[in-house]
PDB file of N, CA and C in Angstrom:
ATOM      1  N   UNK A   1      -5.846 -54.355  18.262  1.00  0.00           N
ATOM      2  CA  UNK A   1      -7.198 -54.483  18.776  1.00  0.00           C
ATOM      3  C   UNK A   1      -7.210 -54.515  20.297  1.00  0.00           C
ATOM      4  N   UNK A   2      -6.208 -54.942  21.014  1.00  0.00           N
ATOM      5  CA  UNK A   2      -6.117 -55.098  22.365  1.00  0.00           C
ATOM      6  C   UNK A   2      -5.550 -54.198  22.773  1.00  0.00           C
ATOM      7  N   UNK A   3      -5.554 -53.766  24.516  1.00  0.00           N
ATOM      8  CA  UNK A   3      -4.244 -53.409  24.687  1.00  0.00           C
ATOM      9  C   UNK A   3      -3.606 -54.107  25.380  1.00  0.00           C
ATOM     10  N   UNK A   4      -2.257 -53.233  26.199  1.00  0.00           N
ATOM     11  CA  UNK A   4      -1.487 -53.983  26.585  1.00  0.00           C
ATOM     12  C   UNK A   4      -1.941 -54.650  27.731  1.00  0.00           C
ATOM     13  N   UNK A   5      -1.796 -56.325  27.919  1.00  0.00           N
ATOM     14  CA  UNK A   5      -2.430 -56.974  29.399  1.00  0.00           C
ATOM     15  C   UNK A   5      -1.594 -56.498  30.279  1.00  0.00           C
ATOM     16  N   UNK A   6      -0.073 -56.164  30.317  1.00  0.00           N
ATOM     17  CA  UNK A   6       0.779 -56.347  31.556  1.00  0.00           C
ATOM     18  C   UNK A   6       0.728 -54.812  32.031  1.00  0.00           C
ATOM     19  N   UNK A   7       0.538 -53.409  31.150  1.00  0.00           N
ATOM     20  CA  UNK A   7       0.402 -51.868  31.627  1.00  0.00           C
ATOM     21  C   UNK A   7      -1.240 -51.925  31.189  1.00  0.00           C
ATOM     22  N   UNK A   8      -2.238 -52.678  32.244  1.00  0.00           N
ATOM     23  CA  UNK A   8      -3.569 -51.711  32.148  1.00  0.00           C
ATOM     24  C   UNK A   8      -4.039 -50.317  31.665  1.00  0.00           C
ATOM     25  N   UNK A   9      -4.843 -49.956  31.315  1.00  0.00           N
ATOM     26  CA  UNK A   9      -4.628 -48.483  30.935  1.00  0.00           C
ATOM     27  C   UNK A   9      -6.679 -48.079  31.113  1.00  0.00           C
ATOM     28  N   UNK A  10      -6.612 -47.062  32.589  1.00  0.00           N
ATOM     29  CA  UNK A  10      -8.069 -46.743  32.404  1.00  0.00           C
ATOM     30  C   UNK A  10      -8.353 -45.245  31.749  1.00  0.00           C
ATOM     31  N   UNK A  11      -9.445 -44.812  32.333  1.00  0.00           N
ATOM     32  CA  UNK A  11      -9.752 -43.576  31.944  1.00  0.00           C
ATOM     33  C   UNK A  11     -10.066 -43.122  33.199  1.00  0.00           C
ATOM     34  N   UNK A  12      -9.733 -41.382  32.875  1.00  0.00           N
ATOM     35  CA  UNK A  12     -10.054 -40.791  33.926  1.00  0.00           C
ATOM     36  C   UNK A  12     -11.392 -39.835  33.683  1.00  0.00           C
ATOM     37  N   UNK A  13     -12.301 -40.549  34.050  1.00  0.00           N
ATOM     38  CA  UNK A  13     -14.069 -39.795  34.090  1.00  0.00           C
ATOM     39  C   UNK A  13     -13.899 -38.518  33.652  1.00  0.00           C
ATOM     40  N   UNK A  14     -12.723 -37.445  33.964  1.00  0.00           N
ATOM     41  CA  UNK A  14     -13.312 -36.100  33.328  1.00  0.00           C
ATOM     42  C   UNK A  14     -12.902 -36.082  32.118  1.00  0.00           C
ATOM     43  N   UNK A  15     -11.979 -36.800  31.462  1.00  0.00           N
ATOM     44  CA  UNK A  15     -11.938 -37.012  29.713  1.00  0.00           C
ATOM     45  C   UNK A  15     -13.181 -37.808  29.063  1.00  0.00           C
ATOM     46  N   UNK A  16     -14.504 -38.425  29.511  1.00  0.00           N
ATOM     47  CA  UNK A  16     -15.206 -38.485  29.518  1.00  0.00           C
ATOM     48  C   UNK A  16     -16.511 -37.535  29.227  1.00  0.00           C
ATOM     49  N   UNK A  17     -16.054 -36.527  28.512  1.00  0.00           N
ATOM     50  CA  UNK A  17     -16.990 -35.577  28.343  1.00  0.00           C
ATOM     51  C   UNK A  17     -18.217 -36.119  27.562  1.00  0.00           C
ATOM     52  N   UNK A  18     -19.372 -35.010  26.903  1.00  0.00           N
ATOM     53  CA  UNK A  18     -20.264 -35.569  26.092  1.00  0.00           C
ATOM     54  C   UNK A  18     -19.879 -35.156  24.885  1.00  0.00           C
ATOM     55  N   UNK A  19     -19.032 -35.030  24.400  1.00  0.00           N
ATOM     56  CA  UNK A  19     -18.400 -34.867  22.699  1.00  0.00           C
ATOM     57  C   UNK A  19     -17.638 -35.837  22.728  1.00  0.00           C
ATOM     58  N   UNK A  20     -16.737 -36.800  23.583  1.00  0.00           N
ATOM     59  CA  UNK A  20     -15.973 -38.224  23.580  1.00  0.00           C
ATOM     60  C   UNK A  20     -17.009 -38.692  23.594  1.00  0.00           C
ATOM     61  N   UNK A  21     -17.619 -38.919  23.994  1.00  0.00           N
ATOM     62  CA  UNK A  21     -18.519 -40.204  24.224  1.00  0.00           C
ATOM     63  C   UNK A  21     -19.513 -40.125  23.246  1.00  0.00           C
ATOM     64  N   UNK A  22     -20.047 -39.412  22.552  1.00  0.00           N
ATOM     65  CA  UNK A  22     -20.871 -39.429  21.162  1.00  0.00           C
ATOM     66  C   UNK A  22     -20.220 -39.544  20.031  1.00  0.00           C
ATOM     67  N   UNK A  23     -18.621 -39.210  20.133  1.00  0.00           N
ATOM     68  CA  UNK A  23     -17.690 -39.479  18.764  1.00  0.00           C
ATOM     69  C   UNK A  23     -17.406 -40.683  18.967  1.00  0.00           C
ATOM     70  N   UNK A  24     -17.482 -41.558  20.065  1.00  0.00           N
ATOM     71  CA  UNK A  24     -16.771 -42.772  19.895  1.00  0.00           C
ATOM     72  C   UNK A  24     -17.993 -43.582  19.886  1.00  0.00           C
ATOM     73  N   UNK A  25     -19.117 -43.190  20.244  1.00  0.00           N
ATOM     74  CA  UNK A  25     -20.306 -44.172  20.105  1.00  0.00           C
ATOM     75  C   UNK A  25     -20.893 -44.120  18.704  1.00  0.00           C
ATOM     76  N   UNK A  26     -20.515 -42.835  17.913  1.00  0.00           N
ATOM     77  CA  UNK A  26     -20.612 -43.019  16.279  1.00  0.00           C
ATOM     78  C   UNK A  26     -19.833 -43.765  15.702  1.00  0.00           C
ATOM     79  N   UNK A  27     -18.847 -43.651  16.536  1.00  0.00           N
ATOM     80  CA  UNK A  27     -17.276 -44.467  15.361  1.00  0.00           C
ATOM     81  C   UNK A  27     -17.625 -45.785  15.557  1.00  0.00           C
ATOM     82  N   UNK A  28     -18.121 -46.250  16.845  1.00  0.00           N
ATOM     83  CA  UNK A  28     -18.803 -47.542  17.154  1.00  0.00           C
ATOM     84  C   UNK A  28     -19.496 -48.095  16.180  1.00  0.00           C
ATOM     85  N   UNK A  29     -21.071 -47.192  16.210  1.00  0.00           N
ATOM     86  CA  UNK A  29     -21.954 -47.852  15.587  1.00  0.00           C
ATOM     87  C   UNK A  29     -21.920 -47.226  14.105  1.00  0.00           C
ATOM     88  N   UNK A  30     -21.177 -46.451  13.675  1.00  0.00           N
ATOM     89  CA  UNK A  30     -21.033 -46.383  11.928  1.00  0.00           C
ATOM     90  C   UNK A  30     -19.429 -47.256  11.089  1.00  0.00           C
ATOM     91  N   UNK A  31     -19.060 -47.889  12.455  1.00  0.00           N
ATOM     92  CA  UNK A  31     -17.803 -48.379  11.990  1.00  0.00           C
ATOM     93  C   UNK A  31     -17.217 -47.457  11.455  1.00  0.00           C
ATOM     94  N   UNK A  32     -17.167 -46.235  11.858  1.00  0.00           N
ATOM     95  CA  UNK A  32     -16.194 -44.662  10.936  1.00  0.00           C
ATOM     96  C   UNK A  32     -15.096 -44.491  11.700  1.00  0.00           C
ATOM     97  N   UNK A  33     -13.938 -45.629  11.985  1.00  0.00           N
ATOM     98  CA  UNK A  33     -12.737 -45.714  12.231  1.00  0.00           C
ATOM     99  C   UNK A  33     -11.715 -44.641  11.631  1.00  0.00           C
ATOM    100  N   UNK A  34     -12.158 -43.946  10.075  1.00  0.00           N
ATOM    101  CA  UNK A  34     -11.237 -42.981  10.224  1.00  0.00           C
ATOM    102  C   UNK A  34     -11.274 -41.670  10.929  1.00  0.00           C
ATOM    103  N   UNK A  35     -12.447 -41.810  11.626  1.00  0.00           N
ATOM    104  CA  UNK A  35     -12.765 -40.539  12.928  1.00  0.00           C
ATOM    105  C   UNK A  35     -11.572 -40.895  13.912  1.00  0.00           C
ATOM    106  N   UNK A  36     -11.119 -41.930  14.039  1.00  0.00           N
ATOM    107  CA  UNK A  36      -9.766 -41.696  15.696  1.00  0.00           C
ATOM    108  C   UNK A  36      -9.334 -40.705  15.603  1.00  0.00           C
ATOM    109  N   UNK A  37      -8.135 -40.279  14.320  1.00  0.00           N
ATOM    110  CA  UNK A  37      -7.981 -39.038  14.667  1.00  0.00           C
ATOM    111  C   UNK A  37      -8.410 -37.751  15.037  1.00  0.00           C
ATOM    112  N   UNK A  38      -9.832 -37.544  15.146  1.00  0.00           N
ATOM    113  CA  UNK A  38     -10.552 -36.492  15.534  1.00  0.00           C
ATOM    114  C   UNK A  38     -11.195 -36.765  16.835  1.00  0.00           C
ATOM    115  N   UNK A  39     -10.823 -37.979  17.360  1.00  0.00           N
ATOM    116  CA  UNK A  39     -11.133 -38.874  18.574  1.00  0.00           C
ATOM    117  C   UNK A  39      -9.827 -38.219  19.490  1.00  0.00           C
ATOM    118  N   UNK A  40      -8.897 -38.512  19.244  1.00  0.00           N
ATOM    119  CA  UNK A  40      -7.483 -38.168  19.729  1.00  0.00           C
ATOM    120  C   UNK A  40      -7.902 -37.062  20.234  1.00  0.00           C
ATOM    121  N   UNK A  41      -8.094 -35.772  19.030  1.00  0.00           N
ATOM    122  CA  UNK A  41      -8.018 -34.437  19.344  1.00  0.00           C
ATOM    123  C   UNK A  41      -8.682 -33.926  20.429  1.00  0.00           C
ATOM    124  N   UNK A  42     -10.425 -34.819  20.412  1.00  0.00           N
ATOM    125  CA  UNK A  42     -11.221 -34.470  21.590  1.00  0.00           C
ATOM    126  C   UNK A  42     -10.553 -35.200  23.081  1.00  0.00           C
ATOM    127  N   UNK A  43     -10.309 -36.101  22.923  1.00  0.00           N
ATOM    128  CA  UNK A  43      -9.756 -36.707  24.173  1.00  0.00           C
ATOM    129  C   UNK A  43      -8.506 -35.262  24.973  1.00  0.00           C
ATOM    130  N   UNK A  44      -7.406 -35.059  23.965  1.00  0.00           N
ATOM    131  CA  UNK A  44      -6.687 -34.401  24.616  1.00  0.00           C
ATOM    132  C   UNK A  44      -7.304 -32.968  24.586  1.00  0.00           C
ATOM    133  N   UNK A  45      -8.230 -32.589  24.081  1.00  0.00           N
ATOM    134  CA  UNK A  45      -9.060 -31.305  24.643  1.00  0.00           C
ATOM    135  C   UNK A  45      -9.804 -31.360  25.852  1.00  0.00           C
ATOM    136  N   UNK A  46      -9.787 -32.605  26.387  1.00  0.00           N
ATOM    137  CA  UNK A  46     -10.573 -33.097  27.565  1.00  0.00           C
ATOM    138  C   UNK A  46      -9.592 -32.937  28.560  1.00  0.00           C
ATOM    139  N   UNK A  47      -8.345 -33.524  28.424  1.00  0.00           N
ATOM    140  CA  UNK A  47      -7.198 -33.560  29.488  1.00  0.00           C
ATOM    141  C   UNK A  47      -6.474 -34.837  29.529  1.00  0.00           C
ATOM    142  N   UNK A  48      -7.291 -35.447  28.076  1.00  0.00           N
ATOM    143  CA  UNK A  48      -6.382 -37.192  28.265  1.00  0.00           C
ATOM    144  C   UNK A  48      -4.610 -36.558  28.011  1.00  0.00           C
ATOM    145  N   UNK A  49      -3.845 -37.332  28.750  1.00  0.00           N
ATOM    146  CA  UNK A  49      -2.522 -37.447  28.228  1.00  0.00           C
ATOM    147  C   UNK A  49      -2.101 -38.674  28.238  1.00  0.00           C
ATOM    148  N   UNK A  50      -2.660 -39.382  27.899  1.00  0.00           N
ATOM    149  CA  UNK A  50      -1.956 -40.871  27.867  1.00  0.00           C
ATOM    150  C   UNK A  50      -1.388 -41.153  26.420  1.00  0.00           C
ATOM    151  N   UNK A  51      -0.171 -41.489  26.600  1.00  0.00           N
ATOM    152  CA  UNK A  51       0.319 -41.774  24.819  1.00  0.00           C
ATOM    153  C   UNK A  51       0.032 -42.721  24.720  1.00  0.00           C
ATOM    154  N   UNK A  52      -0.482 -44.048  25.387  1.00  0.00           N
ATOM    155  CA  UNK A  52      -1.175 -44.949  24.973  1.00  0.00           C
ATOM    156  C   UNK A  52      -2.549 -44.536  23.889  1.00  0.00           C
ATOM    157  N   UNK A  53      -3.085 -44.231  24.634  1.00  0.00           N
ATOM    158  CA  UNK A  53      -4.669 -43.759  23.802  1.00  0.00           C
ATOM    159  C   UNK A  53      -4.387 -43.262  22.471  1.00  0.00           C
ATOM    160  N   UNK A  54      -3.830 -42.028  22.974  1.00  0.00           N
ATOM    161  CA  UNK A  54      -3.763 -41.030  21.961  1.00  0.00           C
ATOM    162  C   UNK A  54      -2.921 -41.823  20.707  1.00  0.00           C
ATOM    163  N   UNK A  55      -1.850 -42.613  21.180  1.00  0.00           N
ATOM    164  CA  UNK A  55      -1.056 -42.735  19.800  1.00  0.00           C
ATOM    165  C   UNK A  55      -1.771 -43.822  18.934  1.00  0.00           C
ATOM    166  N   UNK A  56      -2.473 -44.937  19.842  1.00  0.00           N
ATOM    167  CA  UNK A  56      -3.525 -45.596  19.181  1.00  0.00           C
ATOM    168  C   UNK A  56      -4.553 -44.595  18.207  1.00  0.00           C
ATOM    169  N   UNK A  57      -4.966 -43.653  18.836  1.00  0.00           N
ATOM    170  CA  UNK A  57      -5.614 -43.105  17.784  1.00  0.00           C
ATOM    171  C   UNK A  57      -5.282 -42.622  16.736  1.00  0.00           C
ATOM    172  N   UNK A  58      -4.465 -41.995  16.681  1.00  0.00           N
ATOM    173  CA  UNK A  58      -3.705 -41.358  16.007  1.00  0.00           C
ATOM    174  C   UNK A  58      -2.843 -41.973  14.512  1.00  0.00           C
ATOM    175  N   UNK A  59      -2.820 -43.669  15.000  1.00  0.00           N
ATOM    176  CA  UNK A  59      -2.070 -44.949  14.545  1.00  0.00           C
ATOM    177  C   UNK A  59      -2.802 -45.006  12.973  1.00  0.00           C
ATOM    178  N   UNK A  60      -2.230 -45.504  12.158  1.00  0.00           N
ATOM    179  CA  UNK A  60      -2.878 -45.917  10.769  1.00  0.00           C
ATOM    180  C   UNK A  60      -3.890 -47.518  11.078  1.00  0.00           C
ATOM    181  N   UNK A  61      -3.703 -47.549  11.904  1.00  0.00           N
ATOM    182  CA  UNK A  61      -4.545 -48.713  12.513  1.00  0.00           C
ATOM    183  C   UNK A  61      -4.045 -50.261  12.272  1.00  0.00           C
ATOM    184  N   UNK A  62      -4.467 -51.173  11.561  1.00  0.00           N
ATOM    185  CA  UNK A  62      -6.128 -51.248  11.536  1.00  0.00           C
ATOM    186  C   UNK A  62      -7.022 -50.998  12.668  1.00  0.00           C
ATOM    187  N   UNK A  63      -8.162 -50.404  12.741  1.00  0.00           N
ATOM    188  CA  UNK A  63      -8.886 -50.000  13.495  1.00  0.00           C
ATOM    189  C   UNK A  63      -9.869 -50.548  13.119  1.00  0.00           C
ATOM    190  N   UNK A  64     -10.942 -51.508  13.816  1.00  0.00           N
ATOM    191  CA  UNK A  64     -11.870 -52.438  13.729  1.00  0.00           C
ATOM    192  C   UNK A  64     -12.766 -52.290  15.077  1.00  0.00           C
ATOM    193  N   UNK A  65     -14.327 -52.453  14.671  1.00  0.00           N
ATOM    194  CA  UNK A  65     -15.013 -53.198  15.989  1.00  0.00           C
ATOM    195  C   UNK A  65     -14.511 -54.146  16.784  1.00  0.00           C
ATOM    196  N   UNK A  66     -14.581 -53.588  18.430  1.00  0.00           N
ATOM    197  CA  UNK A  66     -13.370 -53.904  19.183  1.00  0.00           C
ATOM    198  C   UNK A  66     -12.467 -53.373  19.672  1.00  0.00           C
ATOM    199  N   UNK A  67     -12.089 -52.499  18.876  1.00  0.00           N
ATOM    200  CA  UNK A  67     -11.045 -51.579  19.473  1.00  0.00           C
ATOM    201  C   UNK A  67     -11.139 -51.010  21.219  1.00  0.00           C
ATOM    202  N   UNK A  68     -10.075 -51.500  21.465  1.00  0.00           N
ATOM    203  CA  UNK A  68      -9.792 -51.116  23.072  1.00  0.00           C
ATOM    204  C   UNK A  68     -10.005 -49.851  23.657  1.00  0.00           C
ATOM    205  N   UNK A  69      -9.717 -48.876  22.602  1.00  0.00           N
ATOM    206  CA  UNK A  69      -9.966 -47.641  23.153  1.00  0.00           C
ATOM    207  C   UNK A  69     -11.205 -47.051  22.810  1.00  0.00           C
ATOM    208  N   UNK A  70     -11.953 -47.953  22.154  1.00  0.00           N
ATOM    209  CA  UNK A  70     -13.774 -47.704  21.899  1.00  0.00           C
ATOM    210  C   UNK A  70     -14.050 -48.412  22.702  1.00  0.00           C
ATOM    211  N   UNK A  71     -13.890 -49.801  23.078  1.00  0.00           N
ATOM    212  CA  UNK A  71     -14.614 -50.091  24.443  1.00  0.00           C
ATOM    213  C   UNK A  71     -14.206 -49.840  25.510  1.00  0.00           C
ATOM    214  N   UNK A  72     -13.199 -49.084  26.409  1.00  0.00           N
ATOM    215  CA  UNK A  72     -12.962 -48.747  27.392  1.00  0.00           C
ATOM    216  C   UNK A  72     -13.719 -47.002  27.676  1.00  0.00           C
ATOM    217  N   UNK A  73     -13.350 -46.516  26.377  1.00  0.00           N
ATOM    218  CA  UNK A  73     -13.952 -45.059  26.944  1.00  0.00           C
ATOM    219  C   UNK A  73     -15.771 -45.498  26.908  1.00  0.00           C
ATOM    220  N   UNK A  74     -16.515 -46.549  26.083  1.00  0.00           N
ATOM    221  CA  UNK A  74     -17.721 -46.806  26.276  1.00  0.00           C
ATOM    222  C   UNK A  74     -18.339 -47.481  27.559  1.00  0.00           C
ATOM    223  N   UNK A  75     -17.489 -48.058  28.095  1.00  0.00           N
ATOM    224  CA  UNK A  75     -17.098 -49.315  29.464  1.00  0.00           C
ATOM    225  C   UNK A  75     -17.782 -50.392  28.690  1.00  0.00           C
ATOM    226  N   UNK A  76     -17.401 -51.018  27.530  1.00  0.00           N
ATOM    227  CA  UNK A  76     -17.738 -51.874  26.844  1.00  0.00           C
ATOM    228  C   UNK A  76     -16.361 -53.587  27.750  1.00  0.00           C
ATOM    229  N   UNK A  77     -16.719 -54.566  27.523  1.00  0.00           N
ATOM    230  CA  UNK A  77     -15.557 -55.408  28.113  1.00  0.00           C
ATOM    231  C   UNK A  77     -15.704 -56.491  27.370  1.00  0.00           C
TER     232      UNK A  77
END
């Protein structure tokens, strides 16, 4: 549910497109956690390369409201 406190991890605004940010504000508000992986895909179609993110998404989870990489790409805190 967290990430790591001691390697911060932000985003860089142009992976921020408007297809991230409407897939993760659905996965938000429908709780449809098994969308990450199609979360992943858009992120690195954007230009994310962080194996942080991505492998979180990608992860069998658990994936819950909260999730770090739904509130950071939302600027949720």
């Amino acid at each position: 549910m967290f990430g790591n406190p001691f390697r911060p991890i932000t985003t860089n605004h142009s992976w921020l497109t408007s297809g991230v940010v409407a897939l993760a504000t659905d996965i938000y508000q429908d709780r449809a956690f098994d969308r990450m992986p199609i979360l992943a895909d858009a992120l690195q179609d954007a230009g994310c390369d962080s194996a942080d993110i991505l492998g979180h998404c990608r992860s069998n989870g658990p994936h819950v409201r909260g999730c770090w990489v739904i509130d950071l790409l939302l600027g949720k805190e």
